[in-house]
Protein backbone atom coordinates (compact mmCIF):
# COMPACT_ATOMS: atom_id res chain seq x y z
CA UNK A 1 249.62 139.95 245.73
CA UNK A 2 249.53 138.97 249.26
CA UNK A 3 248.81 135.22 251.00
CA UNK A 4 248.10 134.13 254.75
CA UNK A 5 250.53 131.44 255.18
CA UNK A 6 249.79 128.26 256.63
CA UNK A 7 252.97 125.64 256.73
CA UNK A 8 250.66 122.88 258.43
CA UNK A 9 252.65 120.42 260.89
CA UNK A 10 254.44 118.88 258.42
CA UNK A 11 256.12 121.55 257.35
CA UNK A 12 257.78 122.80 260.45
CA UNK A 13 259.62 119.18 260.77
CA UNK A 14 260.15 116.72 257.93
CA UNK A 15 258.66 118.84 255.25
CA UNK A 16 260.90 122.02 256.43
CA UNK A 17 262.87 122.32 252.26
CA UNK A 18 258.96 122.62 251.23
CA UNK A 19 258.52 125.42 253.85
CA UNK A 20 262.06 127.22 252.86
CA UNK A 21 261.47 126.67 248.57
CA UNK A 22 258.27 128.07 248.58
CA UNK A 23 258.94 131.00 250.57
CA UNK A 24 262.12 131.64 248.18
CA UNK A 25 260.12 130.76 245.06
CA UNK A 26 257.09 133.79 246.43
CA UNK A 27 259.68 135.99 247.27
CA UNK A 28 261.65 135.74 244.66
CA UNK A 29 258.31 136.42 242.57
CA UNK A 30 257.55 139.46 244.56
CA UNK A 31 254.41 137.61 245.99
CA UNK A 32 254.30 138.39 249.43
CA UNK A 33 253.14 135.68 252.01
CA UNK A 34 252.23 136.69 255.47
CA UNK A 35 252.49 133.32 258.14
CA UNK A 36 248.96 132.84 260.33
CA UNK A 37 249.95 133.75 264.03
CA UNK A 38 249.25 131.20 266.41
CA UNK A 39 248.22 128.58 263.75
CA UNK A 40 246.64 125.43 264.64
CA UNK A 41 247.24 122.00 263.15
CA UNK A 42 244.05 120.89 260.71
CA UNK A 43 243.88 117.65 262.47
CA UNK A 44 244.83 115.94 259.12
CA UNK A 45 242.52 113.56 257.10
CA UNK A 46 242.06 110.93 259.90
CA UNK A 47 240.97 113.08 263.09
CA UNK A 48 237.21 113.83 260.87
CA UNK A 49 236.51 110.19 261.13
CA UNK A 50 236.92 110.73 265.24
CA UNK A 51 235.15 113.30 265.79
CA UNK A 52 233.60 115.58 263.00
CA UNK A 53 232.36 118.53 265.01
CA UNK A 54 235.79 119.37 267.02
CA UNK A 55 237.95 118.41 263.77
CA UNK A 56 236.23 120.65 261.83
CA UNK A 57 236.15 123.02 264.29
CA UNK A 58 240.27 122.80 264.72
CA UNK A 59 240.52 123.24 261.01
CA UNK A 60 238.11 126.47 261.33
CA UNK A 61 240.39 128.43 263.53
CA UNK A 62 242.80 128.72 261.14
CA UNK A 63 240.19 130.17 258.24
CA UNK A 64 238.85 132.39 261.36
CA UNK A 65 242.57 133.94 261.95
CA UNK A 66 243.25 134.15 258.08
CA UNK A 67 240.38 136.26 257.79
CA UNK A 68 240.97 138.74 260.21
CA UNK A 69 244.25 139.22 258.43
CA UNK A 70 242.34 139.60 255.37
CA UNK A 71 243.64 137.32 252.97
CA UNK A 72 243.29 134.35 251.12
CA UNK A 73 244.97 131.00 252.47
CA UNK A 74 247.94 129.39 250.73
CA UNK A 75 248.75 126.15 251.94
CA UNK A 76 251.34 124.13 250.68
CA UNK A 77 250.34 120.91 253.09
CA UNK A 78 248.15 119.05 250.48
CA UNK A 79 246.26 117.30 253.34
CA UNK A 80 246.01 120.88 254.71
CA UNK A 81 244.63 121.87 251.72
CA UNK A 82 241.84 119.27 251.73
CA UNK A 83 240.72 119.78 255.27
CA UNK A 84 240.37 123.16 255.24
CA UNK A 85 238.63 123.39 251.91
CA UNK A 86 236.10 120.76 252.74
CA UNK A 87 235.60 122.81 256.17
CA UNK A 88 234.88 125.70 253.97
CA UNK A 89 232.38 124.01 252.48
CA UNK A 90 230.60 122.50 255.31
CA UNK A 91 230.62 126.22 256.22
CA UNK A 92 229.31 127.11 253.15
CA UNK A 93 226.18 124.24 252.52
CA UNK A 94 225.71 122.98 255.28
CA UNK A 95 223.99 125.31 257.75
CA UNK A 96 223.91 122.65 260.48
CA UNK A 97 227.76 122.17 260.99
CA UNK A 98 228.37 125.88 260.20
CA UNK A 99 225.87 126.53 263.45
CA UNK A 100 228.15 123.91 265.61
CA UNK A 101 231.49 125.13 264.26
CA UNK A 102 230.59 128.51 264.68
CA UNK A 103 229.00 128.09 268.22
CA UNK A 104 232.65 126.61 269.03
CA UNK A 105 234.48 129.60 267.41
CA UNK A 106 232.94 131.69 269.62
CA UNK A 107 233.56 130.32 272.58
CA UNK A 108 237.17 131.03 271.18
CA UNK A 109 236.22 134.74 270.64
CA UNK A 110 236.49 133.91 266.66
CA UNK A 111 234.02 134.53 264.17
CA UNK A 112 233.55 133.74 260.66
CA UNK A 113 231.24 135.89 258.87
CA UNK A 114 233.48 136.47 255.62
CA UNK A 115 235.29 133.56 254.17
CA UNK A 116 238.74 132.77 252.79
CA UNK A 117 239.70 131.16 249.55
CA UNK A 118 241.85 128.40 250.50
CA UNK A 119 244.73 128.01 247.19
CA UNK A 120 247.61 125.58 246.59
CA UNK A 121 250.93 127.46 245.72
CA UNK A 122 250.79 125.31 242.28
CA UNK A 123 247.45 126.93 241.55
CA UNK A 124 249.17 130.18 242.65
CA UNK A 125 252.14 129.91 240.61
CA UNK A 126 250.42 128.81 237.44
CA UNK A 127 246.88 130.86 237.98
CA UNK A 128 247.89 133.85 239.32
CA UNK A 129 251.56 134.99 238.77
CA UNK A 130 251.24 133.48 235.22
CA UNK A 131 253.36 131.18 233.12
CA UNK A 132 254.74 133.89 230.94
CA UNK A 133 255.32 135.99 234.29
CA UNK A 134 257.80 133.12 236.01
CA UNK A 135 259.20 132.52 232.37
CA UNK A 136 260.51 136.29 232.15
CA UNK A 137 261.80 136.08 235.67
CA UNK A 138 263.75 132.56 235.22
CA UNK A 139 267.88 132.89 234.08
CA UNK A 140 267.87 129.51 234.20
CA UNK A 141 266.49 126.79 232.35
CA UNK A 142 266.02 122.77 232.58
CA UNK A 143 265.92 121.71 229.10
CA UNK A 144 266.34 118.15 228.47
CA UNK A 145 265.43 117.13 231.96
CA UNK A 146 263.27 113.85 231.77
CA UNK A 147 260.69 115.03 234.48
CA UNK A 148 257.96 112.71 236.16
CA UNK A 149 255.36 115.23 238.21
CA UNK A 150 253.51 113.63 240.99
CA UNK A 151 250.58 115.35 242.43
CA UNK A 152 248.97 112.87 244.55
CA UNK A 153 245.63 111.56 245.76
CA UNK A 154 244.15 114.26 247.40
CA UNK A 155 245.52 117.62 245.26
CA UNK A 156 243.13 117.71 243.10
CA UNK A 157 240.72 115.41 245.27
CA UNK A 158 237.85 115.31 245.27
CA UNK A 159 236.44 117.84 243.18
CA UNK A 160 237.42 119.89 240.35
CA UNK A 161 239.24 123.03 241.79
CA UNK A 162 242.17 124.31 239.76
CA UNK A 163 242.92 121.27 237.68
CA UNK A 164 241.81 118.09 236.44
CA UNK A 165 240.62 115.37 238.80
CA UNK A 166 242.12 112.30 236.77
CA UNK A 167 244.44 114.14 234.17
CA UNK A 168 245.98 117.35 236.10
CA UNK A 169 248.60 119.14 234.00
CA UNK A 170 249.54 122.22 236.45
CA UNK A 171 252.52 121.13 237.20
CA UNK A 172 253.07 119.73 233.77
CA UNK A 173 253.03 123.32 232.34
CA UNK A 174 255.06 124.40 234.85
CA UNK A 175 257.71 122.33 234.20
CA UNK A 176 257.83 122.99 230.57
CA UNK A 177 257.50 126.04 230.23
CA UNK A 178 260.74 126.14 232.45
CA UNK A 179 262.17 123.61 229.56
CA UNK A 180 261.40 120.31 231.21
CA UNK A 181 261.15 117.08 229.62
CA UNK A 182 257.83 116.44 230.53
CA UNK A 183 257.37 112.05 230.25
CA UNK A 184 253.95 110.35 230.43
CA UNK A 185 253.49 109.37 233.72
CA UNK A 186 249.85 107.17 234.21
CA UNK A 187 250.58 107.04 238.03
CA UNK A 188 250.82 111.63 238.40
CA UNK A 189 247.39 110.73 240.95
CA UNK A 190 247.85 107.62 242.52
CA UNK A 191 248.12 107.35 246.07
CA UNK A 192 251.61 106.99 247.83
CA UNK A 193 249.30 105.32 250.86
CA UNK A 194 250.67 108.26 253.17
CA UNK A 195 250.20 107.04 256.74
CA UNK A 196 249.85 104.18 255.59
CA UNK A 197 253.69 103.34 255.98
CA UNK A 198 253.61 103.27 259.46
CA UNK A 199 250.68 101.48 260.01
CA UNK A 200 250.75 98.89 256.36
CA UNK A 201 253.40 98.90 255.65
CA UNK A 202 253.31 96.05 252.90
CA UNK A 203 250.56 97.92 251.34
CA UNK A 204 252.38 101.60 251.28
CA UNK A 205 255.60 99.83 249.94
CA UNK A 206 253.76 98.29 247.21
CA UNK A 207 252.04 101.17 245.98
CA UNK A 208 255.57 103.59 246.52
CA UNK A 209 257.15 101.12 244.03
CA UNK A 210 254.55 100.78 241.22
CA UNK A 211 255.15 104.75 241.48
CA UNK A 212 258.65 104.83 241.26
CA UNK A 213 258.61 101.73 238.66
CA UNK A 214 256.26 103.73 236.39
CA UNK A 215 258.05 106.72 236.58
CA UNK A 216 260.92 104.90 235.39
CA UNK A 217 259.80 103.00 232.37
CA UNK A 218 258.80 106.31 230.76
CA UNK A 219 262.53 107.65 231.12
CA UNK A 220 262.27 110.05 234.03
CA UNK A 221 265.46 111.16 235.51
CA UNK A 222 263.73 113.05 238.67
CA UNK A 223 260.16 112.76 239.89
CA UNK A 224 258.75 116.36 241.66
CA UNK A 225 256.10 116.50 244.01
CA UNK A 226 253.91 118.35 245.64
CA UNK A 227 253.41 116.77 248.94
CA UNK A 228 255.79 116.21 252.05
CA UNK A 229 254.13 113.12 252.96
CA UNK A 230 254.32 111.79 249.46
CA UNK A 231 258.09 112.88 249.29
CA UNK A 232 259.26 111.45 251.72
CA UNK A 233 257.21 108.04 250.93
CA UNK A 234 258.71 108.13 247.67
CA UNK A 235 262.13 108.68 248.78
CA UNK A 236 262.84 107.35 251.98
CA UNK A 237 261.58 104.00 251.12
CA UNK A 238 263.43 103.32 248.38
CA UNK A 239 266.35 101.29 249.95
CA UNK A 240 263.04 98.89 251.57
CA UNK A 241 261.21 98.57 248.47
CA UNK A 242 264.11 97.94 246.54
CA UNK A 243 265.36 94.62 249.00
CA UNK A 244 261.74 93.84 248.95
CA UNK A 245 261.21 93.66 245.22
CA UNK A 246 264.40 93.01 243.75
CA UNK A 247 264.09 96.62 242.20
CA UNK A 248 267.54 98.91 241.67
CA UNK A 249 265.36 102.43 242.02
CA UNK A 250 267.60 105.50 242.53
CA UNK A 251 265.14 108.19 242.07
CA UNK A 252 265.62 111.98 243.27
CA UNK A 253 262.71 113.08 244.09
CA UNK A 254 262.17 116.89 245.07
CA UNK A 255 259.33 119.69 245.80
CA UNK A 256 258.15 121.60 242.46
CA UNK A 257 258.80 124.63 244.63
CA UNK A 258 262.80 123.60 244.47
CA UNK A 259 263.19 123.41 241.23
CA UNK A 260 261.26 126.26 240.32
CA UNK A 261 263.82 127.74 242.93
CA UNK A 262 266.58 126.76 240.77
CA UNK A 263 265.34 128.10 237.70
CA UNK A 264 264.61 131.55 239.52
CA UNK A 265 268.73 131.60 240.41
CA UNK A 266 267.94 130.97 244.71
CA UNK A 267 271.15 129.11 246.21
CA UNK A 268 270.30 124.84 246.39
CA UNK A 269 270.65 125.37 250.27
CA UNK A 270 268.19 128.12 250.85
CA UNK A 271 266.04 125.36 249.00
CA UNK A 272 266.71 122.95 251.37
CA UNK A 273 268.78 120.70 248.53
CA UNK A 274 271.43 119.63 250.81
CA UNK A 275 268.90 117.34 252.61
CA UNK A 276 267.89 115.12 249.70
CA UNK A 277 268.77 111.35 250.48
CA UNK A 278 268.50 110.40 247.61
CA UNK A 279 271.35 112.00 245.34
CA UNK A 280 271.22 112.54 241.74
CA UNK A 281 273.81 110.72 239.83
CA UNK A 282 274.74 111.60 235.96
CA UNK A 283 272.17 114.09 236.30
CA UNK A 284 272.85 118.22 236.52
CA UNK A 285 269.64 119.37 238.29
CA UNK A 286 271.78 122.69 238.70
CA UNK A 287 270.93 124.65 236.00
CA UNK A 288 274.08 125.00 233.25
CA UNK A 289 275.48 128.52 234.23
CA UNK A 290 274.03 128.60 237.66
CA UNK A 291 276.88 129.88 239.94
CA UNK A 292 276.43 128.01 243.66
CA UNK A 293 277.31 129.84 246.87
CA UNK A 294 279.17 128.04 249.00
């Protein structure tokens, strides 16, 4: 089981204990993951609405170079994952922009004659090593663990891929099969706002805090997530949202990639643990028998 790699931007700076837990988590799972060489960013969601030709053809490259390495793409970047999916499929139906992105590939001495699947380590984990298969090779348990997952807007956005567009449960089964306390958690899609922080921020704070609020009235201890833009949203911001609305949030909120991490017996730091600002109090994410390496 092999995977061309593609960390996206984010994951080379602020997102870097994504990038380090789900290489551990693969390897650890014998799933090999090969990185793309010379990578490109995808432009993220907001350079399409600039220009739709070049964007897509940015986003291209990177299918073009996974493909002569013969693999499938696993990106971990959920915006990632939505650009270069819907490039694949302007590839795919509309024969129009596949003549202008291809034109531009050439000129790049790329082709693209035989196409990549584009997969989500979640739909990875779950779909293709198997439940049963990350179950066997767990020590390590979480039972009892009040667990809120958050998958974000744009995971399983906009079309049905590897989950459900307004109910996904992925990560849900994930999580307990590991022994999680799975709670109800309405707000698993709803959008962080993502850029929106830096731009709205009145807007991104508001929506970050009916998030966290939700997540809380149903009992979760720790929310996990599956996007570095959502994390940090989620957990950065909770000192500002709480002065702003009188709220006393103290959420962890980690990667589904560390915890599964944990369960699998890989050290907290080589899961980039050590960076989380906010600390879990009364709460032992460390498994019970896990011994930690200094």
């Amino acid at each position: 089981m092999e995977y061309a790699y593609y960390p996206g931007c984010s994951l080379e700076y602020s997102g870097k204990p994504y990038d380090k837990s789900i290489r551990e988590v693969f390897k650890a799972l014998g799933v090999k993951l090969r990185d793309i060489k010379d990578w490109n960013c995808c432009g993220a969601t907001m350079y399409v609405s600039i220009d739709k030709i070049v964007a897509c053809s940015v986003a291209a490259r990177n299918l073009a170079l996974a493909q002569n390495m013969g693999c499938d793409i696993c990106a971990p970047c959920n915006s990632c994952y939505t650009i270069l999916r819907k490039v694949n499929r302007y590839l795919a139906y509309d024969p129009e922009m596949r003549g202008k992105i291809l034109e531009v590939l050439k000129a790049a001495n790329l082709t693209y004659d035989t196409p990549v699947d584009v997969r989500h380590p979640l739909d990875i984990l779950v779909n293709d090593v198997g439940l049963d298969t990350i179950k066997e090779a767990a020590p390590y348990r979480f039972d009892g663990l009040k667990v809120a997952p958050y998958y974000g807007c744009q995971l399983v956005r906009p079309e049905h891929h590897f989950d459900d567009v307004d109910d996904p449960m992925t990560m849900d089964n994930l999580l307990t099969a590991l022994g999680a306390d799975v709670v109800p958690f309405a707000s698993k899609v709803r959008c962080c706002g993502g850029s929106l922080m830096t731009t709205c921020e009145e807007v991104a704070l508001d929506l970050n805090n009916s998030i966290l609020k939700d997540a809380e009235d149903n009992g979760a201890e720790i929310m996990v997530t599956a996007c570095a833009l959502c994390q940090m949203n989620l957990e950065g911001y909770q000192k500002k949202i709480n002065k702003r609305y009188s709220q006393k949030h103290n959420m962890p909120i980690v990667f589904f990639s560390q915890l599964i991490g944990l369960a699998l017996g890989v050290n907290p730091k080589r899961l980039g643990l050590q960076s989380m600002l906010v600390k879990p109090k009364n709460l032992k994410l460390i498994p019970k028998g896990m011994k930690v390496e200094a």
